[in-house]
PDB file of N, CA and C in Angstrom:
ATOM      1  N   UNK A   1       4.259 -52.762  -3.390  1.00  0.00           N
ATOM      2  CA  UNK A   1       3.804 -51.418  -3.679  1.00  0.00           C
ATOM      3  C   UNK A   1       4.221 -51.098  -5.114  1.00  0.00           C
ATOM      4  N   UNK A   2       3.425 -50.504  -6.296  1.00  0.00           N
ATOM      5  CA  UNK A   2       3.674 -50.032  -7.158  1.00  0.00           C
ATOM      6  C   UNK A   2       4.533 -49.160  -7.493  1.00  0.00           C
ATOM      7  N   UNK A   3       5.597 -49.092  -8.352  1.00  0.00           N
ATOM      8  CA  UNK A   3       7.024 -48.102  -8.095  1.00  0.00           C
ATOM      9  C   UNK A   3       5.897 -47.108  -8.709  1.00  0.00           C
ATOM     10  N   UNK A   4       5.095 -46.365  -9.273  1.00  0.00           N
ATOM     11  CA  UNK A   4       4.823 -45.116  -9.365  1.00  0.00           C
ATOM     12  C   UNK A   4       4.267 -44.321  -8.318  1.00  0.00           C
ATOM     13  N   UNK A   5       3.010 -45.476  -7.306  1.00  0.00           N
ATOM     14  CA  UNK A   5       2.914 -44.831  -5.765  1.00  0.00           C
ATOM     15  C   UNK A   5       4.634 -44.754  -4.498  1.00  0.00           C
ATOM     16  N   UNK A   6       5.401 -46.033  -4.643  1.00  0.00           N
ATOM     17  CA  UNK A   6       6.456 -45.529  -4.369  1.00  0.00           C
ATOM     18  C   UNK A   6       7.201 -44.690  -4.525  1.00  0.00           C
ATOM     19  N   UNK A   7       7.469 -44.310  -5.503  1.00  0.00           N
ATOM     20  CA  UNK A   7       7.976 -42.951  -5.973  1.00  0.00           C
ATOM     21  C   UNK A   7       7.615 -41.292  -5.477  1.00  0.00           C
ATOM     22  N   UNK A   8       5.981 -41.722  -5.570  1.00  0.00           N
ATOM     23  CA  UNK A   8       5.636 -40.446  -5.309  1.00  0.00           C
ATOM     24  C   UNK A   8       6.002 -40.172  -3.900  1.00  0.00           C
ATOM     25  N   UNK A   9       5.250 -41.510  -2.919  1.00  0.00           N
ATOM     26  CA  UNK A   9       5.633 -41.241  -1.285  1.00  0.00           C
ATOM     27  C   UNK A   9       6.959 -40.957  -0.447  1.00  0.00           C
ATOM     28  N   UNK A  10       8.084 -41.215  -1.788  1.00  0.00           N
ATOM     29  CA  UNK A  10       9.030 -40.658  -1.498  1.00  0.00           C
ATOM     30  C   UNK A  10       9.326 -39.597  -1.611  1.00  0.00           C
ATOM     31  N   UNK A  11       8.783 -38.411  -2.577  1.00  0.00           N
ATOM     32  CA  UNK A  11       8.812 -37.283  -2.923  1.00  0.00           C
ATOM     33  C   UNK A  11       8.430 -36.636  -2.519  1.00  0.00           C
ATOM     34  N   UNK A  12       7.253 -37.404  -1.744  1.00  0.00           N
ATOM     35  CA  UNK A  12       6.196 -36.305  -0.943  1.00  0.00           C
ATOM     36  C   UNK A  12       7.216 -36.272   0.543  1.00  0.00           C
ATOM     37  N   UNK A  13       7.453 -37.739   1.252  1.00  0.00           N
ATOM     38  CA  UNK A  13       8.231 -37.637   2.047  1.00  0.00           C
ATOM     39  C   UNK A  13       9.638 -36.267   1.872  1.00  0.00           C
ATOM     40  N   UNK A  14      10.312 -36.923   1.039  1.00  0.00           N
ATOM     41  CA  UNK A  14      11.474 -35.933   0.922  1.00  0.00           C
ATOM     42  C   UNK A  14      11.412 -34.686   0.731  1.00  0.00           C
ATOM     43  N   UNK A  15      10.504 -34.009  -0.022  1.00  0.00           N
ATOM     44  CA  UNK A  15       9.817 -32.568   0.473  1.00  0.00           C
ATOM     45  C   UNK A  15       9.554 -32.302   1.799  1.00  0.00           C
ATOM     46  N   UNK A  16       8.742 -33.135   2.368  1.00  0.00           N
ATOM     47  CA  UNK A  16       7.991 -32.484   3.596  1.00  0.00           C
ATOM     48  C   UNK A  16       9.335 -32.507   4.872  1.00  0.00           C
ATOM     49  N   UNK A  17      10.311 -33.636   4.438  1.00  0.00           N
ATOM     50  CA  UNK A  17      11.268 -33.261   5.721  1.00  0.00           C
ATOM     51  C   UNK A  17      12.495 -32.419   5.356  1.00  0.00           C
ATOM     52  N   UNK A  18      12.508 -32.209   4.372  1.00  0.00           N
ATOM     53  CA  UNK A  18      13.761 -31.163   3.652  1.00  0.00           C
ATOM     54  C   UNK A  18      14.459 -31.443   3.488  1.00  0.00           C
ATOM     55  N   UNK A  19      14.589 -32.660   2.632  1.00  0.00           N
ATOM     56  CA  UNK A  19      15.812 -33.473   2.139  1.00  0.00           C
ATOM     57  C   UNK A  19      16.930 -33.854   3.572  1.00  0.00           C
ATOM     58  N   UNK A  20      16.517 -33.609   4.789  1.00  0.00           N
ATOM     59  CA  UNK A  20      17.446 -33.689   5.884  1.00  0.00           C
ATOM     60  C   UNK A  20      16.840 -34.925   6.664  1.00  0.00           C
ATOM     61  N   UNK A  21      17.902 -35.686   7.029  1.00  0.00           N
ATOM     62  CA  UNK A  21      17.749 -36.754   7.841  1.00  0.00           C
ATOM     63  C   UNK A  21      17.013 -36.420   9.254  1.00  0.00           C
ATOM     64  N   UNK A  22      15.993 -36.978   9.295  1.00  0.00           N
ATOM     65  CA  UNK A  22      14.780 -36.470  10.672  1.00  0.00           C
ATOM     66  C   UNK A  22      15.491 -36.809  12.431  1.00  0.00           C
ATOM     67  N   UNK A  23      16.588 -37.739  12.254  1.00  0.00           N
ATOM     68  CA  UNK A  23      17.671 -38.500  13.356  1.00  0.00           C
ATOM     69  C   UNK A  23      18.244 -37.537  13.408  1.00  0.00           C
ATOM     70  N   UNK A  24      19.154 -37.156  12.491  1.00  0.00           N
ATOM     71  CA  UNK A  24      20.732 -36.535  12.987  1.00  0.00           C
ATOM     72  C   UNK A  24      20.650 -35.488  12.167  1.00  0.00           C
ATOM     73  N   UNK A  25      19.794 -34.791  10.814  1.00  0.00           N
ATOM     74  CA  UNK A  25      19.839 -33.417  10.525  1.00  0.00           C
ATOM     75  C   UNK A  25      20.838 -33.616   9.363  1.00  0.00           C
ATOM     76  N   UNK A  26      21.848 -34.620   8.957  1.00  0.00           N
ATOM     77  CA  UNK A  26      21.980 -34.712   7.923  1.00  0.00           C
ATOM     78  C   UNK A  26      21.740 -34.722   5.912  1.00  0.00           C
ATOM     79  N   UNK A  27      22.236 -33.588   5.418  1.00  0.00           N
ATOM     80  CA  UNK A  27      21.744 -33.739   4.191  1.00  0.00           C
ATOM     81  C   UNK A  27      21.711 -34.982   3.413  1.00  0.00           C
ATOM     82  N   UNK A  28      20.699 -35.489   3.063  1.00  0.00           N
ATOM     83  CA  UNK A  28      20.177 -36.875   2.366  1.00  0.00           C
ATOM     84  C   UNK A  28      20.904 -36.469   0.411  1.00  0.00           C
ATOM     85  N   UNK A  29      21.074 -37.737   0.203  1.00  0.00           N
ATOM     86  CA  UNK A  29      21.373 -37.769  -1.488  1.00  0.00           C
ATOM     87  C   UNK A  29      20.691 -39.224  -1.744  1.00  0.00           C
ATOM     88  N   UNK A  30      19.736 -38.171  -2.727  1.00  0.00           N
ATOM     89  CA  UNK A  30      19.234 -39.626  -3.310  1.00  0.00           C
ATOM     90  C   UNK A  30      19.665 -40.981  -4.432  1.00  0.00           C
ATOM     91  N   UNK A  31      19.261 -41.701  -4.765  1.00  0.00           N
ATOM     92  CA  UNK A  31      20.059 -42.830  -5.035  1.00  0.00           C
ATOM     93  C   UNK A  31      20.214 -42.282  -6.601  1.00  0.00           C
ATOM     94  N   UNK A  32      20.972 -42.953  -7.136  1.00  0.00           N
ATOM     95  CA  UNK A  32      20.783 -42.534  -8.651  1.00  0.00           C
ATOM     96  C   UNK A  32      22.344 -42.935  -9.544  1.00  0.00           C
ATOM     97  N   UNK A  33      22.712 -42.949 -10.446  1.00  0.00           N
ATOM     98  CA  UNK A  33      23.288 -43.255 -11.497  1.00  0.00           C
ATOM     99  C   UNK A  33      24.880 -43.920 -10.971  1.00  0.00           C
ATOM    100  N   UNK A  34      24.976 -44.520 -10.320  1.00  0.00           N
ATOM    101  CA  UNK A  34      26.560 -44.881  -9.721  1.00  0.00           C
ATOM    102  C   UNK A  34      26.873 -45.009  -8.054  1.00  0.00           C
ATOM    103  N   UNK A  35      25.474 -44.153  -7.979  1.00  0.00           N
ATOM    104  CA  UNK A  35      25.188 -44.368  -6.029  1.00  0.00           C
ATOM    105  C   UNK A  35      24.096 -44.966  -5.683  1.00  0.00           C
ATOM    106  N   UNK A  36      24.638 -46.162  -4.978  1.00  0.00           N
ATOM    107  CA  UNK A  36      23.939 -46.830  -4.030  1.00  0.00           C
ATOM    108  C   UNK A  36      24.084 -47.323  -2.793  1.00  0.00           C
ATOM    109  N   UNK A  37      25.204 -46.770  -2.557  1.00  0.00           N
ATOM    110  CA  UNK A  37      25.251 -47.083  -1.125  1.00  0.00           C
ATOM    111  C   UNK A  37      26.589 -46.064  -0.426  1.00  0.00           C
ATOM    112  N   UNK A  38      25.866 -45.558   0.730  1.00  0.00           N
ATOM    113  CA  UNK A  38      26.366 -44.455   1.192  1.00  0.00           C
ATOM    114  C   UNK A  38      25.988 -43.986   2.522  1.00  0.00           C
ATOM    115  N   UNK A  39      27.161 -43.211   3.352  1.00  0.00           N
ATOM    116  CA  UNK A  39      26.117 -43.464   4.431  1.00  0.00           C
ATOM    117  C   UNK A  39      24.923 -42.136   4.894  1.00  0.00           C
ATOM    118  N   UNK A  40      25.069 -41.246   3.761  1.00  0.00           N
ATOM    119  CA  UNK A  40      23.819 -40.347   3.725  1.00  0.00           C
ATOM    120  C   UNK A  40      23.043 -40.115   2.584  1.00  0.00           C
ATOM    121  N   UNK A  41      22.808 -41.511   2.296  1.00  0.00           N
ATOM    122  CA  UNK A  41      22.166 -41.929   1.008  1.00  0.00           C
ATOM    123  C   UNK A  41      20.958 -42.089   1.790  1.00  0.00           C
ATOM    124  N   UNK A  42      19.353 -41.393   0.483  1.00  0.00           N
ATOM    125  CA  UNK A  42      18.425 -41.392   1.495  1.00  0.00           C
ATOM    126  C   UNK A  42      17.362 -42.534   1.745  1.00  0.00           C
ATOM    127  N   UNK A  43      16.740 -42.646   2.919  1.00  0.00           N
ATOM    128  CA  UNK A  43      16.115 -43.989   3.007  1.00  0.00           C
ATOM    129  C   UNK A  43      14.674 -43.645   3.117  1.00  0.00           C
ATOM    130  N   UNK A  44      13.699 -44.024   3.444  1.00  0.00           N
ATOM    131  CA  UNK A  44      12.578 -44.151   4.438  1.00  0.00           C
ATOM    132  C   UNK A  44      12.573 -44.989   4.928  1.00  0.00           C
ATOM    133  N   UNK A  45      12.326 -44.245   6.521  1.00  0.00           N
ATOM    134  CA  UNK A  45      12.215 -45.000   7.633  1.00  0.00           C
ATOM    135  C   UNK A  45      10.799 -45.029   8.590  1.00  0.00           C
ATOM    136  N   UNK A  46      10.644 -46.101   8.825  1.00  0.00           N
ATOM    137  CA  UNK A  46       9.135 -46.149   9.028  1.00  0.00           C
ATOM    138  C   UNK A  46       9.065 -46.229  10.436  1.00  0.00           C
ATOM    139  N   UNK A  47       7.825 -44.763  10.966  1.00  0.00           N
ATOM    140  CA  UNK A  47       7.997 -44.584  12.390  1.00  0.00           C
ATOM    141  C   UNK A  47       7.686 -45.735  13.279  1.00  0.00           C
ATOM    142  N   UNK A  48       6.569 -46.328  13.098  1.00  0.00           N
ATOM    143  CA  UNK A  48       6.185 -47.949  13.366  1.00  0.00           C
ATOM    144  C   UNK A  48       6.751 -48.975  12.377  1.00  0.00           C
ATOM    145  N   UNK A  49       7.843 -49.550  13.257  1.00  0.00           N
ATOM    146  CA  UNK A  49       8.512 -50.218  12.291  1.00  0.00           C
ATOM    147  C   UNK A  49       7.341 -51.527  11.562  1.00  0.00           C
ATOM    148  N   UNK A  50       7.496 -52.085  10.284  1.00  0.00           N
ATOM    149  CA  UNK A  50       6.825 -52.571   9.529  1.00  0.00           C
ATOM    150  C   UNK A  50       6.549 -54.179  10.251  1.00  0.00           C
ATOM    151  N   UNK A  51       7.567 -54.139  10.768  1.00  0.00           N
ATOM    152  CA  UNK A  51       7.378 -55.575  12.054  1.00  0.00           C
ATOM    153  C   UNK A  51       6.410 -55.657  12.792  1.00  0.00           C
ATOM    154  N   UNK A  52       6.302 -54.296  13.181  1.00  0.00           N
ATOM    155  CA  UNK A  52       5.221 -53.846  14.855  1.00  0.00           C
ATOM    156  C   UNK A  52       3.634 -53.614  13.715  1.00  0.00           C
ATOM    157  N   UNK A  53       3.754 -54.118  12.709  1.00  0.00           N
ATOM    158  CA  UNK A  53       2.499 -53.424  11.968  1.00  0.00           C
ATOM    159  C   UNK A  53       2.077 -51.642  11.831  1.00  0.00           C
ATOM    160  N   UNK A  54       3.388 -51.497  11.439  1.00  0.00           N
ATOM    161  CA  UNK A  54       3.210 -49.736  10.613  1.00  0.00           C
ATOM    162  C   UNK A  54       2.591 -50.107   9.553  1.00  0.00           C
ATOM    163  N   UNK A  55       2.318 -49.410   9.141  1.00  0.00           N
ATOM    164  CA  UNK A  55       2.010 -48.863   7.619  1.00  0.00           C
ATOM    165  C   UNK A  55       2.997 -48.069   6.717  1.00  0.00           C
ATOM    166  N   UNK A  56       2.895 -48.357   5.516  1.00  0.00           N
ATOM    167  CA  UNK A  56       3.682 -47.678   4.301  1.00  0.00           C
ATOM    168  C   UNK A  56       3.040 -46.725   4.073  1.00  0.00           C
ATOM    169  N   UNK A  57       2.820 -45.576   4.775  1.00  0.00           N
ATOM    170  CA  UNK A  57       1.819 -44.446   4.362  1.00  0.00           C
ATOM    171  C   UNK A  57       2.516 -43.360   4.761  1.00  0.00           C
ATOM    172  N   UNK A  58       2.756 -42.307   3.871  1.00  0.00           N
ATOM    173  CA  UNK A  58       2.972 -40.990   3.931  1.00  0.00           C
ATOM    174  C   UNK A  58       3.316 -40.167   6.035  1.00  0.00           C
ATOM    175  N   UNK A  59       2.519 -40.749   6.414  1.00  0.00           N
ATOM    176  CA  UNK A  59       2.267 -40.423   7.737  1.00  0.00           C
ATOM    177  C   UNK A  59       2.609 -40.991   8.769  1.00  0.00           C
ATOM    178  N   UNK A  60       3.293 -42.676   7.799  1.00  0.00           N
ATOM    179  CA  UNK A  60       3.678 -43.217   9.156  1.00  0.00           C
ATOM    180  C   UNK A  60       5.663 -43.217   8.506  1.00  0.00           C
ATOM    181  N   UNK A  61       6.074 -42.472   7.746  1.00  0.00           N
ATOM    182  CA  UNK A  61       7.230 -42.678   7.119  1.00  0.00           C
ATOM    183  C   UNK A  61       8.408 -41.168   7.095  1.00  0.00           C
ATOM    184  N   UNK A  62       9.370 -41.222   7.953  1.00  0.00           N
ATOM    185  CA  UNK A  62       9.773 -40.013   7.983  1.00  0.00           C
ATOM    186  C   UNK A  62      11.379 -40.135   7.099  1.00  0.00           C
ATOM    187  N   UNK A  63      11.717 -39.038   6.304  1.00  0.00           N
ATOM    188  CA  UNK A  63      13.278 -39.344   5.863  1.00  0.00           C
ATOM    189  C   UNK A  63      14.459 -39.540   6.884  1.00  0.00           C
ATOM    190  N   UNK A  64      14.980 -40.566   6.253  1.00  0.00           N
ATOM    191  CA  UNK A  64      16.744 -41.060   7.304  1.00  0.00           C
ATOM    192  C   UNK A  64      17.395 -41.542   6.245  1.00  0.00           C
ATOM    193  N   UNK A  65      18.698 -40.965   6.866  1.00  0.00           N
ATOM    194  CA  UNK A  65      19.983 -41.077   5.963  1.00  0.00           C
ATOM    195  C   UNK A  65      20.204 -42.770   6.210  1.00  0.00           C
ATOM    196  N   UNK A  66      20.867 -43.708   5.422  1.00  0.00           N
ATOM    197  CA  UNK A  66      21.175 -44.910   5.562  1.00  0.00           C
ATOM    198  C   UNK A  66      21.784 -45.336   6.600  1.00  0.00           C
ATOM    199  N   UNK A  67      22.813 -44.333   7.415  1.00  0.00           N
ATOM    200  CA  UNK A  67      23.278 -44.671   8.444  1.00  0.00           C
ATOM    201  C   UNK A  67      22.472 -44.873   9.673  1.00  0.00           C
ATOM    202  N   UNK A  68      21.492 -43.884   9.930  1.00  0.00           N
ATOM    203  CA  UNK A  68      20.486 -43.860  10.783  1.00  0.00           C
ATOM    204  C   UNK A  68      19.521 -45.280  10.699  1.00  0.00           C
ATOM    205  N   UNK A  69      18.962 -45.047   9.616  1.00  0.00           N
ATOM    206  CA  UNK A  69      18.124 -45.918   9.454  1.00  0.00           C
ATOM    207  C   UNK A  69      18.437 -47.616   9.449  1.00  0.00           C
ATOM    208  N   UNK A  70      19.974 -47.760   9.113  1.00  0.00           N
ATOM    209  CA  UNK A  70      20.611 -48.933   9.423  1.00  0.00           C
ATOM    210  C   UNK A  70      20.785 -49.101  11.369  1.00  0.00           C
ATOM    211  N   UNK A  71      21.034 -48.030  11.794  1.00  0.00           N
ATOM    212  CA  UNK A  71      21.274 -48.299  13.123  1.00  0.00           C
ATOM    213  C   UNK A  71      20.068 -48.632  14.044  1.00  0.00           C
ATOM    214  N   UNK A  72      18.980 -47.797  13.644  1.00  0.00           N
ATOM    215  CA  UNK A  72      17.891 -47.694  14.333  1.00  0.00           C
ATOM    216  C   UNK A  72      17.175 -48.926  14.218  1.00  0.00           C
ATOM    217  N   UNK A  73      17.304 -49.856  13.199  1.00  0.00           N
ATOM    218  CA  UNK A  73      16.563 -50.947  13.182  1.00  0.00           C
ATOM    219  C   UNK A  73      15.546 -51.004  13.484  1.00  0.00           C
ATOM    220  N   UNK A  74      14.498 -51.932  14.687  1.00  0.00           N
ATOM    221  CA  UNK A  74      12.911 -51.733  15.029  1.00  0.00           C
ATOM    222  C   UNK A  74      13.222 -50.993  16.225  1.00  0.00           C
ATOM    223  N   UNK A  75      13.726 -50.605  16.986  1.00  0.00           N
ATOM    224  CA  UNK A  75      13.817 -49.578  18.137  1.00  0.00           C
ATOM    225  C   UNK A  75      12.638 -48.481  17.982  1.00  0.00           C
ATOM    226  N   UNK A  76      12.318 -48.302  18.881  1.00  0.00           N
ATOM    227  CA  UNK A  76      11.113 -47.122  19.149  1.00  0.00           C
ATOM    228  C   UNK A  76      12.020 -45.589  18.635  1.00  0.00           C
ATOM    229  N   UNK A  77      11.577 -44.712  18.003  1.00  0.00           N
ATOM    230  CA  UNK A  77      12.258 -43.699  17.446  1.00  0.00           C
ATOM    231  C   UNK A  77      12.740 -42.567  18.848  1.00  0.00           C
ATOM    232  N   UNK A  78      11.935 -42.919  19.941  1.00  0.00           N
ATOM    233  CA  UNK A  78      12.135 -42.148  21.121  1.00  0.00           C
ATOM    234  C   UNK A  78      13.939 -43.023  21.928  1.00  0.00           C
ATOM    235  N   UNK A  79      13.729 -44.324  22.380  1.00  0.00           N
ATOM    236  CA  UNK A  79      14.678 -45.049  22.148  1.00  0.00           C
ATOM    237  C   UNK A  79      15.848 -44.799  21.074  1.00  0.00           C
ATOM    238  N   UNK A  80      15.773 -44.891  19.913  1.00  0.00           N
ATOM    239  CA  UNK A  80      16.696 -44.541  19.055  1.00  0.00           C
ATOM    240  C   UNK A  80      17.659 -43.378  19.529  1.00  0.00           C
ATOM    241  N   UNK A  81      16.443 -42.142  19.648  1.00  0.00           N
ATOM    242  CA  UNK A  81      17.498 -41.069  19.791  1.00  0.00           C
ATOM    243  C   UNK A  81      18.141 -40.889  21.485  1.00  0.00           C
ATOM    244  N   UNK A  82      17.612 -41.242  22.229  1.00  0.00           N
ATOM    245  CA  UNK A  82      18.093 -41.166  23.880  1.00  0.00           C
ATOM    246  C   UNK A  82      19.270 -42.542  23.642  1.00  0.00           C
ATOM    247  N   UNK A  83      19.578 -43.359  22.875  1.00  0.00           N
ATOM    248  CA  UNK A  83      20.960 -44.274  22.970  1.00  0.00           C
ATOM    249  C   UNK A  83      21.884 -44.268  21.674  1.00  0.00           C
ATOM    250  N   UNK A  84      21.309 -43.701  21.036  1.00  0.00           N
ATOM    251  CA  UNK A  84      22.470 -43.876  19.398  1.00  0.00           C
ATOM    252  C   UNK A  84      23.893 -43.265  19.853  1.00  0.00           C
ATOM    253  N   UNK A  85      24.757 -43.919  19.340  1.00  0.00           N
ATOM    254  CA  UNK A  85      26.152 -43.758  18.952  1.00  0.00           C
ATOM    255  C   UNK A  85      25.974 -42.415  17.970  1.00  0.00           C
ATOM    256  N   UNK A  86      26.934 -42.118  18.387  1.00  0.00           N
ATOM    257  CA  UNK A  86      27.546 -40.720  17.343  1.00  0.00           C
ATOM    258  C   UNK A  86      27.746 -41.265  15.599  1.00  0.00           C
ATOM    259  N   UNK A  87      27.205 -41.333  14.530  1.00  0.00           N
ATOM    260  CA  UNK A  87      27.073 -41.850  13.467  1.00  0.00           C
ATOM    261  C   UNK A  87      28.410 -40.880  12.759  1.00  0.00           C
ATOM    262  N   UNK A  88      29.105 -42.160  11.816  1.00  0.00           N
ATOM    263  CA  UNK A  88      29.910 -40.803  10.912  1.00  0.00           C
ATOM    264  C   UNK A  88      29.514 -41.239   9.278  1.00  0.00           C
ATOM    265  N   UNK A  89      29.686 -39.769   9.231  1.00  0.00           N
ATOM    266  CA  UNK A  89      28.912 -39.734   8.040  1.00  0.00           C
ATOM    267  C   UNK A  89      29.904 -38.720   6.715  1.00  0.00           C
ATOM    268  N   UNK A  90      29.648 -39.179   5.694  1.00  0.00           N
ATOM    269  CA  UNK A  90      30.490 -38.547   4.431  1.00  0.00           C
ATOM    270  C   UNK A  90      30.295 -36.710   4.752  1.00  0.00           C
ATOM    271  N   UNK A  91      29.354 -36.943   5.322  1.00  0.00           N
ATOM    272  CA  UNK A  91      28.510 -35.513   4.637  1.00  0.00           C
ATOM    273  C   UNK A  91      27.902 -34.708   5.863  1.00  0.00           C
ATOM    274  N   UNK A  92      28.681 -33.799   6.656  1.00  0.00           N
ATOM    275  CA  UNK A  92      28.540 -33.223   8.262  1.00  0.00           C
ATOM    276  C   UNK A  92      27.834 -31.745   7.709  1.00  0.00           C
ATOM    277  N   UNK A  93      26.954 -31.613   6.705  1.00  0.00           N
ATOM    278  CA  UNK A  93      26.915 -30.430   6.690  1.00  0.00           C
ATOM    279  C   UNK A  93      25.102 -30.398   7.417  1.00  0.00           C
ATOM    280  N   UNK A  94      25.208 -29.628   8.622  1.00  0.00           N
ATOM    281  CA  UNK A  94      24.412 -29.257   9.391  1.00  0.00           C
ATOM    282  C   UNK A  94      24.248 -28.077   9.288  1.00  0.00           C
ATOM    283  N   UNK A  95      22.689 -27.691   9.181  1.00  0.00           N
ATOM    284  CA  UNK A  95      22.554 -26.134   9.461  1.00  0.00           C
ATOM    285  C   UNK A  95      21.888 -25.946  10.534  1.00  0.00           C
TER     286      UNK A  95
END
C-alpha cells in the first residue's frame, strides 16, 4: 500500500473511532519521534483478519491500542471480547 493512501486510512480511521481503542476504550498515541512501542500505541486492526481475506479498507479496519491488537491476533472480534484477559496498560484513562 502506498504510505500516502496509508496514511490517510489511518486518519480517517483514527477520527472516525476517537482516537480510543474500539476493544477496551483506551486512549491511543500515535507513533512518532522516540515512540514505538507501547502498550497504547495506536494500531489498525483489521475486523476480518487479513488471513481470513479482509481487506485494507477504511470499513473493514477499526482503531486498537497495541496491546489489544497484539492479543486479539486472528480471533473473531466477537470471540476476542467474550475471552480477553484484563490488558494493562500505561494509560487507564477511560471516559
Amino acid at each position: 500500500m502506498k504510505q500516502a493512501r496509508a496514511e490517510a486510512i489511518f486518519r480517517a480511521v483514527f477520527a472516525r473511532d476517537g482516537g480510543r481503542c474500539v476493544h477496551c476504550g483506551v486512549a491511543v498515541v500515535r507513533r512518532g519521534p522516540g515512540l514505538h512501542r507501547a502498550p497504547n500505541l495506536a494500531t489498525l486492526d483489521h475486523v476480518i483478519p487479513r488471513s481470513h481475506g479482509g481487506p485494507t479498507r477504511a470499513e473493514n479496519l477499526v482503531l486498537a491500542c497495541a496491546a489489544c491488537n497484539n492479543a486479539r491476533g486472528t480471533l473473531d472480534v466477537e470471540t476476542f471480547r467474550a475471552t480477553r484477559p484484563p490488558l494493562s496498560h500505561g494509560d487507564r484513562d477511560r471516559e
